[in-house]
Protein backbone atom coordinates (compact mmCIF):
# COMPACT_ATOMS: atom_id res chain seq x y z
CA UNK A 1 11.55 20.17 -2.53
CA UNK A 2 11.50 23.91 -1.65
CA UNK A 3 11.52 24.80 1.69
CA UNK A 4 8.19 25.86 3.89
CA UNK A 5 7.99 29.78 4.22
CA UNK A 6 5.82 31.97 5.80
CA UNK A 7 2.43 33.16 3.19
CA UNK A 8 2.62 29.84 1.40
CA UNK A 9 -0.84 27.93 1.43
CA UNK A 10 -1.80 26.11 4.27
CA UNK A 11 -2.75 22.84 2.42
CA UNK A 12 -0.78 22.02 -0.88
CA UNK A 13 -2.98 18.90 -2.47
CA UNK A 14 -1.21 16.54 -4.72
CA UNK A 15 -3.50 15.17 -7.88
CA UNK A 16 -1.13 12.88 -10.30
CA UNK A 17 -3.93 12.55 -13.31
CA UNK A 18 -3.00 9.90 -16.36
CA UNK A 19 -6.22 9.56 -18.64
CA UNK A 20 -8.67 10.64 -16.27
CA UNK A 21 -11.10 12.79 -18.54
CA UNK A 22 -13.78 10.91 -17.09
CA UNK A 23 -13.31 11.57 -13.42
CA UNK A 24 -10.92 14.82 -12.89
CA UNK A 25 -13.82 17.39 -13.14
CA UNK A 26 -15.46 15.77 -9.99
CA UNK A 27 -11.97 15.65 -8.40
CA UNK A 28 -11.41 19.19 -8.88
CA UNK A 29 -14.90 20.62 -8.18
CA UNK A 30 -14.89 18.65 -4.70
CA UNK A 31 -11.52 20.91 -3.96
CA UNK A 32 -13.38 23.79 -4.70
CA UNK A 33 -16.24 22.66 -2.17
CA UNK A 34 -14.13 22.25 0.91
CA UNK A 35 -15.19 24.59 3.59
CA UNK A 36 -11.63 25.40 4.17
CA UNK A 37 -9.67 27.49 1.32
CA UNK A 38 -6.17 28.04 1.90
CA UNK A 39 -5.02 25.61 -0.66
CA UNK A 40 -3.45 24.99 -3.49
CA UNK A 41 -3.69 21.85 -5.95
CA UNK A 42 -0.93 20.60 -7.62
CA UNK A 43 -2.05 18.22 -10.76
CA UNK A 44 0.44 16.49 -12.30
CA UNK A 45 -1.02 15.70 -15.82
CA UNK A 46 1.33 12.38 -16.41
CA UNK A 47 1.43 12.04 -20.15
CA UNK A 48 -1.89 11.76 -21.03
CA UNK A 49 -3.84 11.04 -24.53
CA UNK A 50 -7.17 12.04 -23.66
CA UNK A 51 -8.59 15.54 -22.44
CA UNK A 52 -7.20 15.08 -18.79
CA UNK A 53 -5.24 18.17 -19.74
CA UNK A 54 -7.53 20.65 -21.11
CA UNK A 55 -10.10 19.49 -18.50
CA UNK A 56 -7.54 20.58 -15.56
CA UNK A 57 -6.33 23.99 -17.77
CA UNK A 58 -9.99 24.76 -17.82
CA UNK A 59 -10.38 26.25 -14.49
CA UNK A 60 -9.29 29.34 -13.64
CA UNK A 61 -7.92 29.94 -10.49
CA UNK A 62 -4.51 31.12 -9.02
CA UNK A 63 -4.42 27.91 -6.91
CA UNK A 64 -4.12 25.79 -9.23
CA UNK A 65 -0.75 24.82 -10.55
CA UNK A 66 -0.68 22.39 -13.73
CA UNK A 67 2.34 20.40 -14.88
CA UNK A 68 2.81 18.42 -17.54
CA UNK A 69 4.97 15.48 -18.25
CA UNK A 70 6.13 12.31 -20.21
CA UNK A 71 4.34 9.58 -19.13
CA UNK A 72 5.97 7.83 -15.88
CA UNK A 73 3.72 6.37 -13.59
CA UNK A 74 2.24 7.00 -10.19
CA UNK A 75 5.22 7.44 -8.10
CA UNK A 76 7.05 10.12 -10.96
CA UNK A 77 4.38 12.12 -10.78
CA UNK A 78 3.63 12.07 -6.90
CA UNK A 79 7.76 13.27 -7.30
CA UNK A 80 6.33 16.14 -9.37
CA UNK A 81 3.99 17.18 -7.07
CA UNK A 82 6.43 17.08 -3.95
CA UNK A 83 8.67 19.39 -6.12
CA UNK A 84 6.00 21.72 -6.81
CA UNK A 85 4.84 22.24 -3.13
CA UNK A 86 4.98 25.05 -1.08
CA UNK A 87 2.13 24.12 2.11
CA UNK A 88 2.42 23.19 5.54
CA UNK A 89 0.28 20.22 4.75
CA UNK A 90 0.57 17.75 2.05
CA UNK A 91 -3.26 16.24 1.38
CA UNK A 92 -3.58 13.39 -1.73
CA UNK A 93 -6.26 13.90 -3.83
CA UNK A 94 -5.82 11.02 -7.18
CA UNK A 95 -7.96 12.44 -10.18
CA UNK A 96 -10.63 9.64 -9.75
CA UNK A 97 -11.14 10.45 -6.25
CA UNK A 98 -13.21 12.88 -4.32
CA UNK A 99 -13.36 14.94 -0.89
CA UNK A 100 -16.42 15.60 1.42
CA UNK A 101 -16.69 19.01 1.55
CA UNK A 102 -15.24 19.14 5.62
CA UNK A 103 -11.90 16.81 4.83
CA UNK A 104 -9.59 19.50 4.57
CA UNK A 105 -10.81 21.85 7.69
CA UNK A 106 -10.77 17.93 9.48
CA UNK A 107 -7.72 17.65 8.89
CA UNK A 108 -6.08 21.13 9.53
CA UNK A 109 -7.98 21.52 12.42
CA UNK A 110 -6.88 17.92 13.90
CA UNK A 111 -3.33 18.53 13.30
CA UNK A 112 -3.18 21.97 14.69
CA UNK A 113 -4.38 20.78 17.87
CA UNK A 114 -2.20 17.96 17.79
CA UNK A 115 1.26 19.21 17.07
CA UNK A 116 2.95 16.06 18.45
CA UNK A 117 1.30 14.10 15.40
CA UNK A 118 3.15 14.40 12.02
CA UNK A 119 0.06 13.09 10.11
CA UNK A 120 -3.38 11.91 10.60
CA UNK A 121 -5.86 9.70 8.13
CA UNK A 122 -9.81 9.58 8.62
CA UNK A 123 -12.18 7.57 7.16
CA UNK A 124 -14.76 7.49 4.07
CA UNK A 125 -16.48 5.76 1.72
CA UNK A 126 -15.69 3.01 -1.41
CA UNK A 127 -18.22 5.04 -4.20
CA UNK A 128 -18.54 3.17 -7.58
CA UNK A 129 -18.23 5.29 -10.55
CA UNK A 130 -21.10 6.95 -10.83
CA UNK A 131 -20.55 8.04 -6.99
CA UNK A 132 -22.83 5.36 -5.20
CA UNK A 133 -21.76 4.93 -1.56
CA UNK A 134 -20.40 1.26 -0.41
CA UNK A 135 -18.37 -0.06 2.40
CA UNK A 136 -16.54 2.11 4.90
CA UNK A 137 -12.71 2.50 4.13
CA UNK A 138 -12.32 1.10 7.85
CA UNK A 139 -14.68 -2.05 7.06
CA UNK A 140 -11.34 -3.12 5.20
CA UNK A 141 -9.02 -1.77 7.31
CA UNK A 142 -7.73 -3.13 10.83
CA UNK A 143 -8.53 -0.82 13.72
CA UNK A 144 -7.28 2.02 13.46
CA UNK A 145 -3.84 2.50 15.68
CA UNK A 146 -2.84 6.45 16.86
CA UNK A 147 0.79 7.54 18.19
CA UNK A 148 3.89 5.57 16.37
CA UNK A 149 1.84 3.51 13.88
CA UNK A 150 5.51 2.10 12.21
CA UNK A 151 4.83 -1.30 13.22
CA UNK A 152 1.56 -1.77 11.96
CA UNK A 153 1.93 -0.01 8.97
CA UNK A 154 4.80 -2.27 8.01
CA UNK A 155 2.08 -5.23 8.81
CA UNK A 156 0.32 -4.50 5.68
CA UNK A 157 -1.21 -1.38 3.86
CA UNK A 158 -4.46 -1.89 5.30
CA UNK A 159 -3.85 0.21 8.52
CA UNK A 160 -4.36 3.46 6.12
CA UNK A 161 -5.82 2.10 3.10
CA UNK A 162 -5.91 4.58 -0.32
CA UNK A 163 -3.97 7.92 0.28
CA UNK A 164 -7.32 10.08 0.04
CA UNK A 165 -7.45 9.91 3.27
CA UNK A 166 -4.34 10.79 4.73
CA UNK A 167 -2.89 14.35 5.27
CA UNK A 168 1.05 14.74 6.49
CA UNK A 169 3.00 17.75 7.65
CA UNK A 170 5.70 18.60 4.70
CA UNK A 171 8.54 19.25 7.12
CA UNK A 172 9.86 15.58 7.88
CA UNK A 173 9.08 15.09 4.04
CA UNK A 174 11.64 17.63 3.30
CA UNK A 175 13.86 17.33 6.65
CA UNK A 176 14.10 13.24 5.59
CA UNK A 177 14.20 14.03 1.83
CA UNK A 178 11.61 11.20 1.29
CA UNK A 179 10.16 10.56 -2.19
CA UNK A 180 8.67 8.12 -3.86
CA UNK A 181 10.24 4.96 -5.06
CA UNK A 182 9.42 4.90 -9.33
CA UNK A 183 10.47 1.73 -9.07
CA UNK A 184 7.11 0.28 -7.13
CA UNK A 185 4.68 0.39 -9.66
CA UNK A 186 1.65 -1.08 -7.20
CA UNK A 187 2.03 0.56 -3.49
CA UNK A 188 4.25 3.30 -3.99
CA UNK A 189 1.72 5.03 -1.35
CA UNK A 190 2.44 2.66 0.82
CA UNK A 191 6.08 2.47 0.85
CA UNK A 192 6.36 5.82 1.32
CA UNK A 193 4.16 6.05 4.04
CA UNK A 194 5.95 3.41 6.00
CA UNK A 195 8.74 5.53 5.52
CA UNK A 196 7.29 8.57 6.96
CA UNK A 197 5.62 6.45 9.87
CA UNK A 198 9.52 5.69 10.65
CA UNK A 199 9.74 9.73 11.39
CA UNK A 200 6.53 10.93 12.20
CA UNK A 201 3.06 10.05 14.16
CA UNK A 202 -0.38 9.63 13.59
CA UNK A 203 -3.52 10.80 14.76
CA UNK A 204 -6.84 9.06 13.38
CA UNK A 205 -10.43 10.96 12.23
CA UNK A 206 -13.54 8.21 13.07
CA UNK A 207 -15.65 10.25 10.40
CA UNK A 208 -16.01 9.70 6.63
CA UNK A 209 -14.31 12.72 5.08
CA UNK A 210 -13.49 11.11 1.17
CA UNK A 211 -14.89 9.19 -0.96
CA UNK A 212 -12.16 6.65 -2.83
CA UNK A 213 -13.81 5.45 -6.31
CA UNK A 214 -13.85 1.79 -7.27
CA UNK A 215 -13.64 1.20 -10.83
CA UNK A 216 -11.74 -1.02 -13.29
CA UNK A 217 -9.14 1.70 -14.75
CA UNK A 218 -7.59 1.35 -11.02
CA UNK A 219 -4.26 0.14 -11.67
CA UNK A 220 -4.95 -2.25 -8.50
CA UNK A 221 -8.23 -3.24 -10.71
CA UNK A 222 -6.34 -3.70 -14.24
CA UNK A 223 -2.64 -4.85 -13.55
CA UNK A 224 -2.44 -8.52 -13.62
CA UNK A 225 -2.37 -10.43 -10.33
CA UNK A 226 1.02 -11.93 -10.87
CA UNK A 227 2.54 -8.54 -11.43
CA UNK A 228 0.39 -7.27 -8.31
CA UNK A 229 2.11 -9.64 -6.01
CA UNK A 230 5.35 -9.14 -7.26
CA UNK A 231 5.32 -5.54 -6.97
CA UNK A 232 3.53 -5.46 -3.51
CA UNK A 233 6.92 -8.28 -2.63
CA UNK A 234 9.11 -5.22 -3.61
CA UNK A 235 7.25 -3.06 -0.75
CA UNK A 236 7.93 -5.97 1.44
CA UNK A 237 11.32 -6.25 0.77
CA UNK A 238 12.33 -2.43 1.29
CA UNK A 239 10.47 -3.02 4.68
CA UNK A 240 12.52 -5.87 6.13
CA UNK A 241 15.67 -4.18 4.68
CA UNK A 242 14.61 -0.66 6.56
CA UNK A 243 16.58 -0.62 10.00
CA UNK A 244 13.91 -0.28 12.26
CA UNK A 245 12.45 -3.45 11.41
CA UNK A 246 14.68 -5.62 13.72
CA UNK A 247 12.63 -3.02 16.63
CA UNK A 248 8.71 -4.24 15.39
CA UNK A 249 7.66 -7.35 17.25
CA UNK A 250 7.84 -10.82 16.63
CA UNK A 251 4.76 -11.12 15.22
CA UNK A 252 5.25 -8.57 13.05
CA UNK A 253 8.56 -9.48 11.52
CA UNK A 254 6.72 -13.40 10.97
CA UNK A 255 3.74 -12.43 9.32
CA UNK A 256 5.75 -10.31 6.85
CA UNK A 257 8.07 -12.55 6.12
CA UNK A 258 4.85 -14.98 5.44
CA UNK A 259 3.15 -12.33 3.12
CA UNK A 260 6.11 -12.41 1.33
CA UNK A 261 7.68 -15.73 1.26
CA UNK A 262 4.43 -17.68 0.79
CA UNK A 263 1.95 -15.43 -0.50
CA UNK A 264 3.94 -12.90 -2.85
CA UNK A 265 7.15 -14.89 -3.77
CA UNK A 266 4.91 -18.04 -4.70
CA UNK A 267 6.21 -19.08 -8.03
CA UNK A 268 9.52 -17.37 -7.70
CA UNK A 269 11.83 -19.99 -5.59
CA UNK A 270 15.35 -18.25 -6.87
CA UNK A 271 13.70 -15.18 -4.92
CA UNK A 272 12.52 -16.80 -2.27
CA UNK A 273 15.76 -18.57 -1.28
CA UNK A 274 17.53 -15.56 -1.64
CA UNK A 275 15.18 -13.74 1.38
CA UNK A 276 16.08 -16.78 3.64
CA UNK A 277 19.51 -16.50 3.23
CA UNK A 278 19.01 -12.98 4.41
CA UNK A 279 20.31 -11.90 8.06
CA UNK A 280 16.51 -10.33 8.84
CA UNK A 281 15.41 -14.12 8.35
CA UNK A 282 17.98 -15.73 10.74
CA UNK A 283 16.82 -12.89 13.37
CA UNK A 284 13.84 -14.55 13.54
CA UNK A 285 13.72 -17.50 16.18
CA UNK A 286 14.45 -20.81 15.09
CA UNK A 287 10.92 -22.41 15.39
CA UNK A 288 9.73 -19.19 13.48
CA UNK A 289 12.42 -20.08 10.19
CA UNK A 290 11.14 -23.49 10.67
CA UNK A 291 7.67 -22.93 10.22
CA UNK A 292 8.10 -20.27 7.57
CA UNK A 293 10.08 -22.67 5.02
CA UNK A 294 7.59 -25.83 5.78
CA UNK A 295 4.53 -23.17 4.30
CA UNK A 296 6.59 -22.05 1.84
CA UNK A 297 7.88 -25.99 0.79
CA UNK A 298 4.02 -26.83 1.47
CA UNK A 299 2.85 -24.08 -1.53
CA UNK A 300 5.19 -24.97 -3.50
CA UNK A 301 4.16 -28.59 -3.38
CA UNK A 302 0.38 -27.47 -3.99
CA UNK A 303 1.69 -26.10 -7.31
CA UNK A 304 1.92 -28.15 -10.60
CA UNK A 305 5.89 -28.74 -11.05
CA UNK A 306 7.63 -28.78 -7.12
CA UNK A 307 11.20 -27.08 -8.04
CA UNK A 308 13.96 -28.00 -6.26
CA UNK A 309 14.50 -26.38 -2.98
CA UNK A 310 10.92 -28.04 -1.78
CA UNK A 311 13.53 -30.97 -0.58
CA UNK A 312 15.71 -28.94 0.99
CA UNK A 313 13.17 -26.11 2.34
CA UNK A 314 11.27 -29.46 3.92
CA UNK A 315 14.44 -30.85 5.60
CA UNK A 316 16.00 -27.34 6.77
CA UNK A 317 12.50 -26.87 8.67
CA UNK A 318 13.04 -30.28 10.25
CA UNK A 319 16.48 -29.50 11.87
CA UNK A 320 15.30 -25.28 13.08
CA UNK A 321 12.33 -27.30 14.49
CA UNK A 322 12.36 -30.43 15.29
CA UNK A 323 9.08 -30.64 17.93
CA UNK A 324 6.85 -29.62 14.71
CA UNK A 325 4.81 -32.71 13.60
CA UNK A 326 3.13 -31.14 11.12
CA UNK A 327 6.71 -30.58 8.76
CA UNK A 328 7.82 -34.45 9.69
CA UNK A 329 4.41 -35.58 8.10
CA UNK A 330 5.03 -33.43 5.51
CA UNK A 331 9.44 -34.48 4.96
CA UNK A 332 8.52 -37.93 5.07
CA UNK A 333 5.61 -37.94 2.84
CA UNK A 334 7.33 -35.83 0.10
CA UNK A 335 9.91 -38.30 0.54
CA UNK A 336 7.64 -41.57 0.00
CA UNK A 337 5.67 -39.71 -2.84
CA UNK A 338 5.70 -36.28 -3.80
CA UNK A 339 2.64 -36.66 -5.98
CA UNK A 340 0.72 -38.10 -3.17
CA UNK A 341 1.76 -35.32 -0.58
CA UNK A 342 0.29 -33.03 -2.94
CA UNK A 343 -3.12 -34.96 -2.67
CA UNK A 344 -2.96 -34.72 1.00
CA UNK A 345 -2.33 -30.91 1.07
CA UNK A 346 -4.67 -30.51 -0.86
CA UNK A 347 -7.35 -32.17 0.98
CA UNK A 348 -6.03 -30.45 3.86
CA UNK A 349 -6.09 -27.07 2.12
CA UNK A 350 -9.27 -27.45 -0.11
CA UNK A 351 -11.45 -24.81 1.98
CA UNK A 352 -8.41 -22.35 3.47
CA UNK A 353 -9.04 -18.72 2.08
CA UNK A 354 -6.42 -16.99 -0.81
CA UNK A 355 -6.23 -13.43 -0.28
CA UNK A 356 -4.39 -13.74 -3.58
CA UNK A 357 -6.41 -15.71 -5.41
CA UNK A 358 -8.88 -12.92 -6.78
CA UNK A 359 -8.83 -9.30 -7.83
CA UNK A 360 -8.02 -6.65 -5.13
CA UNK A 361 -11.81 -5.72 -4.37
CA UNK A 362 -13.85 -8.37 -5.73
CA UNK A 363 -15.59 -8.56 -2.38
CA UNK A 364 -17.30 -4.73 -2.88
CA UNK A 365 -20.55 -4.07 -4.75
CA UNK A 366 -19.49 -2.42 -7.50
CA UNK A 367 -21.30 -1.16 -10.94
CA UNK A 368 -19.77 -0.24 -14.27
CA UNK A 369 -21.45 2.57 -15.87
């Protein structure tokens, strides 16, 4: 990533684009109507087959920089873009996405005022695809958290939400040599902004200033929801393994060790007794392990073929915490009957909510045109 010099634009706007003939006009013209115009857009044209391309060569302006490349995914091109920057500012704009015409002056204007804050994120509308207003960002979103927002954005990506909204100073991106991880095909935005919450602060915008479109070419929307949770577990897992994790609070640390042992790992019992056997795990108070492998034995169970740690997972939990009646119920009636715990659960289970158990927006209004 070059370095920031003095006459470079003020605002240097990412737009990775794969196949997004559809869209891209509307992304670009809603550049061109922000009310604040020192700017340049990077789009990163990621090896499409459709008239993405020409669409973005089409207009005609010295601040816009085109690149072109084999097909990679989201986080190779966001790499792209980085390289090609030369702003103060770094502002996300995907090529299915659009600005209100104020986001960019919001944003400028917030963090020149603010210089302690490394980045700030407002908030703005879910539009389907013909651009019909829904929810709020923040009706899916936990409040919003200002100042060192590390710990929270570890909780879960909800604290920012899609990266249309968010606009960082480049320096710690360059000073920290953050990128990307190619490897994360679903939350690559989020990974890296964990990482840059681990350097930098946040201020917070109350007012729409983006639209983020709902439709079902979002690779959240297409990808399958097995390979969804596993690649959201590999977001997880960088997390726990960052050092500053052992600092976030108890609460924290348990609920992402739950997100990820019984929620994302579900199916994959090699993987999840490898996290246990991890040293972040054993940091976490005994009562806490003990409670963590009797949901993770109880999933299991609620599955069609209980592997083989279930046993152990159930007995383990007994011994790290012994005053939990819930996981001797549970031992001793795996123990009498497997088949017939699994009844139980599920009785006891029948009407508890599964985050993973439908599409990522399912809940939202949305039309196909």
């Amino acid at each position: 990533m070059s370095p920031i010099n003095v006459g470079t634009p003020a605002v240097s706007i990412m737009m990775p684009a794969y196949n997004a003939e559809r869209y891209v006009a509307r992304a670009i013209e809603s550049v061109f109507a922000q009310s604040f115009s020192d700017w340049e857009l990077v789009i990163v044209d990621d090896g499409s087959t459709d008239r993405t391309a020409a669409i973005a060569a089409s207009y005609q302006d010295a601040r816009i920089i085109v690149v072109h490349k084999v097909n990679g995914g989201e986080a190779s091109a966001r790499n792209v873009a980085l390289g090609a920057m030369h702003g103060e500012y770094v502002a996300f704009l995907d090529a299915d996405d659009e600005w209100l015409p104020g986001h960019l002056a919001t944003a400028a204007a917030y963090l020149g005022a603010h210089t302690e804050h490394a980045g700030v994120y407002s908030d703005g509308y879910h539009v389907t695809v013909d651009g019909r207003r829904l929810n709020l960002l923040s009706t899916r979103r936990r409040p919003p958290v200002t100042g060192r927002v590390f710990d929270e954005a570890v909780r879960g990506p909800d604290l920012f939400g899609p990266p249309v909204c968010v606009v960082l100073r480049r320096q710690p991106i360059v000073r920290h040599r953050l990128a990307f991880d190619e490897d994360i095909v679903i939350g690559p935005d989020w990974d890296f902004f964990v990482r840059f919450a681990e350097v930098g602060t946040f201020g917070y915008v109350g007012r729409p200033t983006c639209l983020y479109r709902v439709h079902a070419a979002n690779i959240t929307s297409r990808i399958g929801l097995e390979r969804r949770t596993l690649e959201l577990a590999k977001c997880r897992m960088k997390a726990i393994r960052m050092p500053a994790f052992e600092n976030c609070p108890l609460d924290v640390r348990f609920n992402v060790f739950h997100d990820l042992l019984v929620n994302l790992l579900r199916g994959n019992p090699d993987q999840q007794e490898a996290v246990v056997g991890w040293p972040e795990f054993a940091a976490l108070p005994a009562a806490e392990q003990g409670r963590l492998l009797r949901l993770m034995a109880g999933r299991s169970i609620l599955g069609q073929r209980p592997h083989r740690f279930v046993r152990p997972w159930l007995e383990r939990a007994r011994r790290l915490n012994p005053r939990d009646r819930r996981g001797g119920l549970v031992l001793a009636a795996y123990r009498a009957s497997p088949r017939l715990c699994r009844l139980a659960l599920r009785l006891r289970t029948a009407r508890q909510y599964d985050p993973f158990g439908k599409p990522p927006f399912a809940d939202l209004e949305t039309t196909e045109a």
